[in-house]
C-alpha atoms as a PDB file:
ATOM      1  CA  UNK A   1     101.957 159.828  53.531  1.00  0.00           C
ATOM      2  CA  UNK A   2     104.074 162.086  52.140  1.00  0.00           C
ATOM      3  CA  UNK A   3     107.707 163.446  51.809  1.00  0.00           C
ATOM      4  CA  UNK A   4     111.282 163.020  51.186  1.00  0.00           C
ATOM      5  CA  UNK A   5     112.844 159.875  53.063  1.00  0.00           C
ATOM      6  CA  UNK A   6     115.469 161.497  55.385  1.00  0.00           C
ATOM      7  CA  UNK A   7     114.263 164.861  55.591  1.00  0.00           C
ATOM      8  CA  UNK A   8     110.132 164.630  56.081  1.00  0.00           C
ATOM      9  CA  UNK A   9     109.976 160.950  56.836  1.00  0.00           C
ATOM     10  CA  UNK A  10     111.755 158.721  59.382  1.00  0.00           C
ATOM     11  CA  UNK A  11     114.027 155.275  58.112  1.00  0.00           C
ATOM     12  CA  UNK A  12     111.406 153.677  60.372  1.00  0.00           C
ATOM     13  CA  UNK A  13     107.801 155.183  58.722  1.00  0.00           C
ATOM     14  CA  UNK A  14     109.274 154.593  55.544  1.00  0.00           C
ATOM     15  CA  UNK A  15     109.785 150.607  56.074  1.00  0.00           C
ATOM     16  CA  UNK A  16     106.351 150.392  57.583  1.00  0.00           C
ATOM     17  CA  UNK A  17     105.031 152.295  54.262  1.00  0.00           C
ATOM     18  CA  UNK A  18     107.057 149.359  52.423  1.00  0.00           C
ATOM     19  CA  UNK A  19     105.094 147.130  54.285  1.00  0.00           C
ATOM     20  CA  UNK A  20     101.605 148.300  53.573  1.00  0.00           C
ATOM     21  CA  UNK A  21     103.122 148.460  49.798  1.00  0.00           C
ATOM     22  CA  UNK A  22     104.005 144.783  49.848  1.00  0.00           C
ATOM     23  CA  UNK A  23     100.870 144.063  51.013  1.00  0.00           C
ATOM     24  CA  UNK A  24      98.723 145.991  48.827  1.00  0.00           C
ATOM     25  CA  UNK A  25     101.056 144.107  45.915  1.00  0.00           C
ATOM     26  CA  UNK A  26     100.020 140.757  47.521  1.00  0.00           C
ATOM     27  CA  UNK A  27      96.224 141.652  47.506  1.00  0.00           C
ATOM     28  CA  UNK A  28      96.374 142.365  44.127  1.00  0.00           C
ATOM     29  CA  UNK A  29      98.153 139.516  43.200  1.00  0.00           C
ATOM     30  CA  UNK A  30      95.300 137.055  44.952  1.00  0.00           C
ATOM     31  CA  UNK A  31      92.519 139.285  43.474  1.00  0.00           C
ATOM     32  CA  UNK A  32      94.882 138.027  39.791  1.00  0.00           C
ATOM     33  CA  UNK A  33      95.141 134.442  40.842  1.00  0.00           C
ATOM     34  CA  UNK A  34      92.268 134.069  43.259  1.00  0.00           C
ATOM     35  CA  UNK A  35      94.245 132.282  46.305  1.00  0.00           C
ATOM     36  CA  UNK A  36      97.428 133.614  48.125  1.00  0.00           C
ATOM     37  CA  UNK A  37      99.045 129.766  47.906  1.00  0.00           C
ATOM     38  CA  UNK A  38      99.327 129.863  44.423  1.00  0.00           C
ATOM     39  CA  UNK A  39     101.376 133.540  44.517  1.00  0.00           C
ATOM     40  CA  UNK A  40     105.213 133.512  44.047  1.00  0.00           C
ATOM     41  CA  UNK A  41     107.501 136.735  44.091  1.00  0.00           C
ATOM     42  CA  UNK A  42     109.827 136.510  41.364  1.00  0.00           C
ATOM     43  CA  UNK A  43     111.229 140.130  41.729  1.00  0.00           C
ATOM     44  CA  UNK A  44     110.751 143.559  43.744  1.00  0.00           C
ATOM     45  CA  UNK A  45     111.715 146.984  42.168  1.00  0.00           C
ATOM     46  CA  UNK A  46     111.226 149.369  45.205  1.00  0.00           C
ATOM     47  CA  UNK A  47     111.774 153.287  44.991  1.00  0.00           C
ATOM     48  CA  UNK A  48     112.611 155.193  47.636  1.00  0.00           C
ATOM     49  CA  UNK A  49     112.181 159.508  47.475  1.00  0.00           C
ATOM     50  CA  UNK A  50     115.143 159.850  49.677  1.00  0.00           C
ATOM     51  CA  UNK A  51     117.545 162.757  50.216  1.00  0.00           C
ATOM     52  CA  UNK A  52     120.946 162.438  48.389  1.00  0.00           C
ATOM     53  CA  UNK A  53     122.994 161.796  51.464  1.00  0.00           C
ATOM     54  CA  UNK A  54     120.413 159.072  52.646  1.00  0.00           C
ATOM     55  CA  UNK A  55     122.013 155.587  51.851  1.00  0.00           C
ATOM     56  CA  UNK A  56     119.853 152.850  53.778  1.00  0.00           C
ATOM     57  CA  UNK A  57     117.419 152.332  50.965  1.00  0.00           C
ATOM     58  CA  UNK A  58     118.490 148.527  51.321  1.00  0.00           C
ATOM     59  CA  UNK A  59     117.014 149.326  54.829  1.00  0.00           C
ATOM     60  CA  UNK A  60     113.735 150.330  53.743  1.00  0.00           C
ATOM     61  CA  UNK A  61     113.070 147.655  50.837  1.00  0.00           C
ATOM     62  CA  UNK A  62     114.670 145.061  53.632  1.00  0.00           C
ATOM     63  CA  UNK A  63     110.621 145.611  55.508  1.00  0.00           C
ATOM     64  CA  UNK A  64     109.215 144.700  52.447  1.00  0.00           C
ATOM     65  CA  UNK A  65     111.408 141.458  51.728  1.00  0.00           C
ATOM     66  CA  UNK A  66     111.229 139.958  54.808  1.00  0.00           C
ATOM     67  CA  UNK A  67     107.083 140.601  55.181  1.00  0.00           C
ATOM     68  CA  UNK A  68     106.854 138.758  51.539  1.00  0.00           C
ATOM     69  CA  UNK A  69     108.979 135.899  53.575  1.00  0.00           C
ATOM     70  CA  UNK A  70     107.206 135.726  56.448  1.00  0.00           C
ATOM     71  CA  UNK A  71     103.816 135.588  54.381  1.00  0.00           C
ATOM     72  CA  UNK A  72     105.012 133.120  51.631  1.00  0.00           C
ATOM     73  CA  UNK A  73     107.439 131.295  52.768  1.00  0.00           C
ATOM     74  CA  UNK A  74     109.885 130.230  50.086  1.00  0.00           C
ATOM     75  CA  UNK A  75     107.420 131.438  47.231  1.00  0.00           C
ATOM     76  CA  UNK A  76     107.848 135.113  49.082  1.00  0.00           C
ATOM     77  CA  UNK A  77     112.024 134.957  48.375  1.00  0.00           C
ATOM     78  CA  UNK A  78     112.708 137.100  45.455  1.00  0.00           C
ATOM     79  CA  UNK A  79     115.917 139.274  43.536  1.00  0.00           C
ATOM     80  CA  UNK A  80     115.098 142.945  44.283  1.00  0.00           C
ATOM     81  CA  UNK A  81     116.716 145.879  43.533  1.00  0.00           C
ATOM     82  CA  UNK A  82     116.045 148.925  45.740  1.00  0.00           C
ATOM     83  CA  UNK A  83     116.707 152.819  44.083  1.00  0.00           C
ATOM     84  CA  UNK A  84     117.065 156.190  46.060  1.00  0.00           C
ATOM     85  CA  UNK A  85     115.167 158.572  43.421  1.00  0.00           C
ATOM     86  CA  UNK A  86     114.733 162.408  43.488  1.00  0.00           C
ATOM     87  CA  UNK A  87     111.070 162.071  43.911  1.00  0.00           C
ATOM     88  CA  UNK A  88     107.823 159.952  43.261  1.00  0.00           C
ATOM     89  CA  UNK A  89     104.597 160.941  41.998  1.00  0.00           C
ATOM     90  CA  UNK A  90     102.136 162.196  44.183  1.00  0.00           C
ATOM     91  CA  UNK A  91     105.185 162.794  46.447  1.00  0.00           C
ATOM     92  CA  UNK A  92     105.028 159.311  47.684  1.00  0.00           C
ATOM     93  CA  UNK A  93     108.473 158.644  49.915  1.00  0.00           C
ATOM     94  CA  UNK A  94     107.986 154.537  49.022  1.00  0.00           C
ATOM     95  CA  UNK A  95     106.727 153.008  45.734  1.00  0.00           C
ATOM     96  CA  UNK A  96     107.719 148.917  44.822  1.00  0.00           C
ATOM     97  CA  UNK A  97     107.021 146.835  41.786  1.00  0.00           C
ATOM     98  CA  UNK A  98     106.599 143.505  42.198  1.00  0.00           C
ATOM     99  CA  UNK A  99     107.150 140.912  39.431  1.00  0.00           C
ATOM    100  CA  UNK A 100     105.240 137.685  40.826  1.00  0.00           C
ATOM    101  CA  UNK A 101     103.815 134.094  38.943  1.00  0.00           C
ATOM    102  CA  UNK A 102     101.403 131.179  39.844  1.00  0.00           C
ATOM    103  CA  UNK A 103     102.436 128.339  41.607  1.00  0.00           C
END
């Protein structure tokens, strides 16, 4: 998808697209490691295109958190940080970086 969180793209598209991001992190991360035990999220960076008067990007990264939780248990808790920009590239509304190690 496409757009500008806030003006293009609902609060509640952009947390599912924060869920398929978390999950295409964690399928990288076993395709690293080789076995989804043996993941832990240390930290998640996520980006979100947003207008300037949109504020819930807490809101958006929250999806993401709490589907690293509910997938890894305690080795899915994590610090995150989540950042309303001007714009991503391919004009992406959601982008995350995820910082993980081996159990």
């Amino acid at each position: 998808m496409q757009g500008v969180v806030g003006r293009d793209v609902e609060l509640e598209t952009a947390q599912e697209l924060a869920r398929h991001a978390a999950l295409n992190a964690l399928a990288a991360a076993v395709q690293a490691v080789g076995d989804l035990d043996r993941v832990r999220i240390v930290q998640m960076l996520v980006f979100v295109a947003s207008t300037p008067d949109f504020g819930e990007q807490s809101k958006v990264a929250n999806a993401a958190s709490e589907l690293l939780i509910e997938v890894l248990g305690e080795n899915g808790r994590h610090a995150r940080t989540a950042i309303g920009v001007a714009g991503l590239p391919l004009n992406s509304p959601v982008e995350i970086q995820v910082i993980c190690t081996v159990v």
